[in-house]
C-alpha atoms as a PDB file:
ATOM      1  CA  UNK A   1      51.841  67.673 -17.879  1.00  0.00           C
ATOM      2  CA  UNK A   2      49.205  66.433 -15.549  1.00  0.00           C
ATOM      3  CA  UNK A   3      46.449  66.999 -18.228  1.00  0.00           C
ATOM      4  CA  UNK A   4      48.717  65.211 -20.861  1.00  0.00           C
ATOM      5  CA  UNK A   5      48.586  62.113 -18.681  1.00  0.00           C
ATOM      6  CA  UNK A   6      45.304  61.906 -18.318  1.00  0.00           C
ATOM      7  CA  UNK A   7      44.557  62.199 -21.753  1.00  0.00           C
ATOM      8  CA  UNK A   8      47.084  59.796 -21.978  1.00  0.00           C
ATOM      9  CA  UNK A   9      45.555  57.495 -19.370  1.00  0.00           C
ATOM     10  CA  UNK A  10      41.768  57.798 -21.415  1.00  0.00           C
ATOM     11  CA  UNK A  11      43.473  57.391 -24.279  1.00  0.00           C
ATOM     12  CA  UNK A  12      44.848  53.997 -23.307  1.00  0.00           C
ATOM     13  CA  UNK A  13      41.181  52.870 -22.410  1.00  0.00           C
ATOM     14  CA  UNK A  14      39.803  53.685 -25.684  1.00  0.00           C
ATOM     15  CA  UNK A  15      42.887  51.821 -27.346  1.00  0.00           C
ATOM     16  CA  UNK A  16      41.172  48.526 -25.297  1.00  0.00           C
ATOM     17  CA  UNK A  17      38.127  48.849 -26.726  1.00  0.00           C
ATOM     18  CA  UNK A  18      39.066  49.497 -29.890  1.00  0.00           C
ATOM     19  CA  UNK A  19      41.508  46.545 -30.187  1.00  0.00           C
ATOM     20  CA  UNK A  20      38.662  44.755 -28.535  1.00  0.00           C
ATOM     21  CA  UNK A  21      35.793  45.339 -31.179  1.00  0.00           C
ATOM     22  CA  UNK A  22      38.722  44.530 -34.121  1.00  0.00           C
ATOM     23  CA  UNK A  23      39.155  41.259 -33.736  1.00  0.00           C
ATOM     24  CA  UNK A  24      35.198  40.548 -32.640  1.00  0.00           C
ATOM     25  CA  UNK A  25      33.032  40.037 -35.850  1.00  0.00           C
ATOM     26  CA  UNK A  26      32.089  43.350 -36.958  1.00  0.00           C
ATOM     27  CA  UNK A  27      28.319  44.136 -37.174  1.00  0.00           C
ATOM     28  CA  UNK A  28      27.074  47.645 -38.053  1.00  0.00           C
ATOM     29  CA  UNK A  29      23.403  48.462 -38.139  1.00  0.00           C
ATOM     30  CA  UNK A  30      23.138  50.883 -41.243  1.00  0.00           C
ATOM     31  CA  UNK A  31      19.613  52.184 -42.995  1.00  0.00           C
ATOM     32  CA  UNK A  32      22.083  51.436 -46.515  1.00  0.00           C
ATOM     33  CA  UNK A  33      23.274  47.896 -47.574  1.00  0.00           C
ATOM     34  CA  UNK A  34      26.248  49.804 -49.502  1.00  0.00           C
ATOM     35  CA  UNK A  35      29.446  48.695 -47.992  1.00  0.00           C
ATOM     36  CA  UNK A  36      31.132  52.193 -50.186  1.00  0.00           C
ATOM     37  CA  UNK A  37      28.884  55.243 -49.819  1.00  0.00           C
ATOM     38  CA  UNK A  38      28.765  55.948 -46.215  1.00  0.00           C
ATOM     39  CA  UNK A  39      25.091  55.672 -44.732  1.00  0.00           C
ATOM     40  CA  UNK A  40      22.976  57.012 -42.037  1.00  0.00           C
ATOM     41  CA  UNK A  41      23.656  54.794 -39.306  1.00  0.00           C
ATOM     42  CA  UNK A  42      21.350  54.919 -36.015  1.00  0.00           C
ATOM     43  CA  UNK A  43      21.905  52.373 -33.306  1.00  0.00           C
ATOM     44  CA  UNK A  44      19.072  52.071 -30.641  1.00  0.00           C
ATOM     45  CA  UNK A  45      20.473  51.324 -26.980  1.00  0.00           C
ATOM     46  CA  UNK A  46      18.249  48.122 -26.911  1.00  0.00           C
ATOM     47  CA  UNK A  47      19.558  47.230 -30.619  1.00  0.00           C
ATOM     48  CA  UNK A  48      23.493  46.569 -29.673  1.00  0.00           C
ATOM     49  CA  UNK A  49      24.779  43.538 -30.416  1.00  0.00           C
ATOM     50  CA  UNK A  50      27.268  42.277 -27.449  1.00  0.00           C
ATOM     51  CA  UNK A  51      29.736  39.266 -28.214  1.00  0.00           C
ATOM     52  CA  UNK A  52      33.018  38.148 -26.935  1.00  0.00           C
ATOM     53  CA  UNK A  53      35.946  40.412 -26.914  1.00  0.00           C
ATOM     54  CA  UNK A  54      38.558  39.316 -30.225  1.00  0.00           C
ATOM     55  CA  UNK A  55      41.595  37.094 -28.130  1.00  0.00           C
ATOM     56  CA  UNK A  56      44.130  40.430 -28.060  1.00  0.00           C
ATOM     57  CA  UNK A  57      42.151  41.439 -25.121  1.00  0.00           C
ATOM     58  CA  UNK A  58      42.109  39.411 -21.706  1.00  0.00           C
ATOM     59  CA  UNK A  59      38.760  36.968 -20.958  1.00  0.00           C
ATOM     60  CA  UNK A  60      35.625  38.591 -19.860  1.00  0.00           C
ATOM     61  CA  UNK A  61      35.188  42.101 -21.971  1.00  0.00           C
ATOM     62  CA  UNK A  62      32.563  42.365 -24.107  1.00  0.00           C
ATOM     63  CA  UNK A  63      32.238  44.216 -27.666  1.00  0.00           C
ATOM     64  CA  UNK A  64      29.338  45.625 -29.760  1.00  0.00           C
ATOM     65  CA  UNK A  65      30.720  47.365 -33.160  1.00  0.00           C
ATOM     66  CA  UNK A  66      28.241  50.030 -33.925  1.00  0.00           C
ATOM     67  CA  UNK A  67      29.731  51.348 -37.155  1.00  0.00           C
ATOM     68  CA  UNK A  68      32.619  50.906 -39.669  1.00  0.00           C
ATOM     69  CA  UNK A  69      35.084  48.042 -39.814  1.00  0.00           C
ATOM     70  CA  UNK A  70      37.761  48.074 -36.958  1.00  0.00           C
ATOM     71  CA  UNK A  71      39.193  45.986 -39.267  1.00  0.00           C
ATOM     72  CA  UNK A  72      39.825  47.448 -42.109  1.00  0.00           C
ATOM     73  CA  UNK A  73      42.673  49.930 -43.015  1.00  0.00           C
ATOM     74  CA  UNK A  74      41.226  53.547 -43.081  1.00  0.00           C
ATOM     75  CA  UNK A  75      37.464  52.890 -42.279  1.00  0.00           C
ATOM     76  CA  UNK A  76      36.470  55.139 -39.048  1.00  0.00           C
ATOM     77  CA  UNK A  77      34.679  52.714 -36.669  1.00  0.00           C
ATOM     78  CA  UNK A  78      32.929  52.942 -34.092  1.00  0.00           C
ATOM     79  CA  UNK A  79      32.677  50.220 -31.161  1.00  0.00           C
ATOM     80  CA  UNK A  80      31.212  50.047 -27.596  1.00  0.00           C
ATOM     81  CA  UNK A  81      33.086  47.683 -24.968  1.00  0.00           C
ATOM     82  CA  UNK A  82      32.047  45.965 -21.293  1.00  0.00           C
ATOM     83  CA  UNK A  83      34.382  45.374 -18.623  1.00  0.00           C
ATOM     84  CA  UNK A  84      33.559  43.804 -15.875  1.00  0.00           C
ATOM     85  CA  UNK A  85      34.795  45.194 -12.111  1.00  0.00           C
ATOM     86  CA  UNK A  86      38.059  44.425 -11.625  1.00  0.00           C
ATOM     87  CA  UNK A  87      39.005  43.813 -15.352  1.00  0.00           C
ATOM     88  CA  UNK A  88      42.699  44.889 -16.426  1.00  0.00           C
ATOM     89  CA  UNK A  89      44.351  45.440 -19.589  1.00  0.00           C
ATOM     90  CA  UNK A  90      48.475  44.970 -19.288  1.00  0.00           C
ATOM     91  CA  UNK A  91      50.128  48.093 -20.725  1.00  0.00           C
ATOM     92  CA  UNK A  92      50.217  48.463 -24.667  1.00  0.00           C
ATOM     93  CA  UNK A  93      49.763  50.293 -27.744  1.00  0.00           C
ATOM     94  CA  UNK A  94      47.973  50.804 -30.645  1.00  0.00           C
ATOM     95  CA  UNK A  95      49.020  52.360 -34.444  1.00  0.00           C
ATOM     96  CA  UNK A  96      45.933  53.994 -34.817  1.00  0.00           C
ATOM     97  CA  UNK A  97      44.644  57.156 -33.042  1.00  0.00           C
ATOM     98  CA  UNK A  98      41.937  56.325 -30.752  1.00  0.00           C
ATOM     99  CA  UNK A  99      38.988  58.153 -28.861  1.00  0.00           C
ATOM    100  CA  UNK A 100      37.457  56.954 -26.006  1.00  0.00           C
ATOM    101  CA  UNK A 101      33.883  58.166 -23.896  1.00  0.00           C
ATOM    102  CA  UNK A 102      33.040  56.555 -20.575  1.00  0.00           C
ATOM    103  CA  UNK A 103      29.578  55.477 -20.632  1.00  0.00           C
ATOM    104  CA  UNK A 104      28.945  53.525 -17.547  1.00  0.00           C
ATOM    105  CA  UNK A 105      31.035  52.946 -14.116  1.00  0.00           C
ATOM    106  CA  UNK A 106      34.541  54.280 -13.994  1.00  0.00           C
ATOM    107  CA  UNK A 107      37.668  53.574 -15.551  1.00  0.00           C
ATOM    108  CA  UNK A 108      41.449  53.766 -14.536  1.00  0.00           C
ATOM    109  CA  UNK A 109      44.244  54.973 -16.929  1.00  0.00           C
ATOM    110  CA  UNK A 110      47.620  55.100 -16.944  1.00  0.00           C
ATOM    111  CA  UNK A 111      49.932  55.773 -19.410  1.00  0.00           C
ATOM    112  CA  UNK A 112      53.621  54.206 -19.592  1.00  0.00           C
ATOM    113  CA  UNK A 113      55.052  50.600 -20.191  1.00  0.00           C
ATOM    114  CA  UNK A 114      54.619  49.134 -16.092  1.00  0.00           C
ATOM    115  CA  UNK A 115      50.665  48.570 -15.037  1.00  0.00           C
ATOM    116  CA  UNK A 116      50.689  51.159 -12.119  1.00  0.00           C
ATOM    117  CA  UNK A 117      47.439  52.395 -11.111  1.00  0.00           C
ATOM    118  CA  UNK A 118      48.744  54.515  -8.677  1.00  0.00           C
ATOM    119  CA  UNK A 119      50.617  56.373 -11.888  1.00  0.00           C
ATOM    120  CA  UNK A 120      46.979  56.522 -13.297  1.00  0.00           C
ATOM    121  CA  UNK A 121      43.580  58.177 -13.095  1.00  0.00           C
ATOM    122  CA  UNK A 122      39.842  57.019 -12.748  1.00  0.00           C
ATOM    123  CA  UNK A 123      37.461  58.429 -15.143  1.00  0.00           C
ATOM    124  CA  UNK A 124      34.057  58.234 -14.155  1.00  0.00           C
ATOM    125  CA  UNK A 125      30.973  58.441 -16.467  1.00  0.00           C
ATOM    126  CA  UNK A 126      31.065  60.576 -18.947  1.00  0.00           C
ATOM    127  CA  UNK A 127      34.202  61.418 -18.906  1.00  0.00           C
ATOM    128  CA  UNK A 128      36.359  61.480 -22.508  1.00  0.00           C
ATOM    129  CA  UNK A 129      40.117  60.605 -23.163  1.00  0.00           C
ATOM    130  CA  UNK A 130      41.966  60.875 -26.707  1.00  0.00           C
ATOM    131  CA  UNK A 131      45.258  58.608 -26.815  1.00  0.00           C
ATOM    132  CA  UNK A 132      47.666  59.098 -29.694  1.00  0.00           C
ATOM    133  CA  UNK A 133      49.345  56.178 -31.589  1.00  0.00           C
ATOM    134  CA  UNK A 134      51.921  54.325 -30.260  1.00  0.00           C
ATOM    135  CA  UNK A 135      51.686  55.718 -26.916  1.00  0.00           C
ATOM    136  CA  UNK A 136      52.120  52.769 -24.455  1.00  0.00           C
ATOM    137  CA  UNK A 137      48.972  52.918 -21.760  1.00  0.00           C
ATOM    138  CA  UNK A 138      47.328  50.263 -19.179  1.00  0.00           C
ATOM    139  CA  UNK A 139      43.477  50.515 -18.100  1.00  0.00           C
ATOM    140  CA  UNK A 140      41.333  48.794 -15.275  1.00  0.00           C
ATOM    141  CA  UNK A 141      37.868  48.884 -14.475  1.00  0.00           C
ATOM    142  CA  UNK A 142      36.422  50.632 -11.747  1.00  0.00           C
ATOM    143  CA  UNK A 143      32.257  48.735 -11.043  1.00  0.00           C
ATOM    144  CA  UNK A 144      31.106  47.371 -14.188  1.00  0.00           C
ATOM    145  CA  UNK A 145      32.372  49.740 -17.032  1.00  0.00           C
ATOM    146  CA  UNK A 146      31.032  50.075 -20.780  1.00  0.00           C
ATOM    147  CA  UNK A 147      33.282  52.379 -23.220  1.00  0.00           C
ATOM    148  CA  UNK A 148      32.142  53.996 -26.745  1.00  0.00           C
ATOM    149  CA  UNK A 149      35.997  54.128 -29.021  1.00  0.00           C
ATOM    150  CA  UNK A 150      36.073  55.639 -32.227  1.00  0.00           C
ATOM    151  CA  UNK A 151      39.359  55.570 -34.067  1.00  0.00           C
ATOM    152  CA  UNK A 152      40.143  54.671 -37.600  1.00  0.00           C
ATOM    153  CA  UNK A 153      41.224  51.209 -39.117  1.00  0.00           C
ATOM    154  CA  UNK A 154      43.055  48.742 -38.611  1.00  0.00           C
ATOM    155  CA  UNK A 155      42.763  48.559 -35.262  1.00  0.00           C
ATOM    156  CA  UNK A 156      45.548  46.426 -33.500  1.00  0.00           C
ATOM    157  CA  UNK A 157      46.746  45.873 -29.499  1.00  0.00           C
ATOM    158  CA  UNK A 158      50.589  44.675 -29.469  1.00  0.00           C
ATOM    159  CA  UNK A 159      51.694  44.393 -25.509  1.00  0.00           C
ATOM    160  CA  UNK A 160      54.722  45.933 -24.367  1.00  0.00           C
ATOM    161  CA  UNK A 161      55.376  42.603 -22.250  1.00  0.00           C
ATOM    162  CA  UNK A 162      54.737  39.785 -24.881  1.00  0.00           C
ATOM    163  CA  UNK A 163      53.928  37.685 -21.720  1.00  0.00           C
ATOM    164  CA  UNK A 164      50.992  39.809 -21.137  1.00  0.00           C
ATOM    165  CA  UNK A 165      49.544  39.129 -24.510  1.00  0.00           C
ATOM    166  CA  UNK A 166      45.948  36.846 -23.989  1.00  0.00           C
ATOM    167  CA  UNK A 167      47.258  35.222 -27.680  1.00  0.00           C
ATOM    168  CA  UNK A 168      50.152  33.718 -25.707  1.00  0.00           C
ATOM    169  CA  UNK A 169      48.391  31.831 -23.530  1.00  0.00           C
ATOM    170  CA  UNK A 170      48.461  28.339 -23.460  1.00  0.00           C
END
């Protein structure tokens, strides 16, 4: 059970990132301009392309889509995303699988529908969490964090607290 949460808890971060990258305009460096036969794709660390998160996730992430099309239905993608310290995503869920590697700093995940941290775990760098769909999950980040998700399209956050939902805002 305790390794189900915290695959749970990783999970959840990826899910962030992901949602994150689908609604920021997706740029993929490929050595093919095909958009249908799938291309050798090689993305120097100097090369990504960092914008604004898309508006499902709170104010201050960053996103960099390195392959695919978050959002488009059935294309694997691949995105990186920047938190800043502190930053904290209110618990939700995705309907897309979703894989998640910790690349810098440390994240916190926790899996259920109330943002608990102390329910959670922190995953430091270079640590990996897979989340199934629909599994409701919360994240925060530990130092400045950057995540690499991979799941398949579309990729979609929906809040389990509409109140928590960045969209809402006014």
């Amino acid at each position: 059970m305790p390794r189900l949460r915290f695959l749970l808890l990783v999970f959840s971060l990826t899910t962030v990132a992901s949602l994150a990258f689908a609604g920021a305009s997706a740029q993929s460096h490929r050595t093919s301009k095909s958009t249908h036969a799938p291309a050798h794709v090689m993305v120097a660390a100097e090369d990504v392309k960092w914008g604004p998160a898309p508006p499902a996730l709170p104010a201050g992430a960053e996103v960099a889509v390195l392959d695919g099309d978050p959002s488009k239905a059935g294309s694997p993608f691949t995105i990186r995303i920047k938190f800043p310290d502190g930053y904290k995503v209110a618990p939700h869920w995705h309907p897309t699988d979703e894989r998640v590697t910790v690349l810098e700093g440390s994240l916190g995940v926790g899996v259920g529908a109330k943002f608990d941290p102390a329910a959670g775990q922190v995953l430091s760098a270079g640590s990996y969490t897979a989340m199934p769909k629909g599994v409701r999950h919360f994240a925060w980040a530990v130092g400045a964090t950057v995540l690499q998700v991979s799941a398949t399209g579309p990729f979609a956050v929906t809040y389990v607290n509409k109140a928590d939902d960045p969209r809402n805002a006014k």
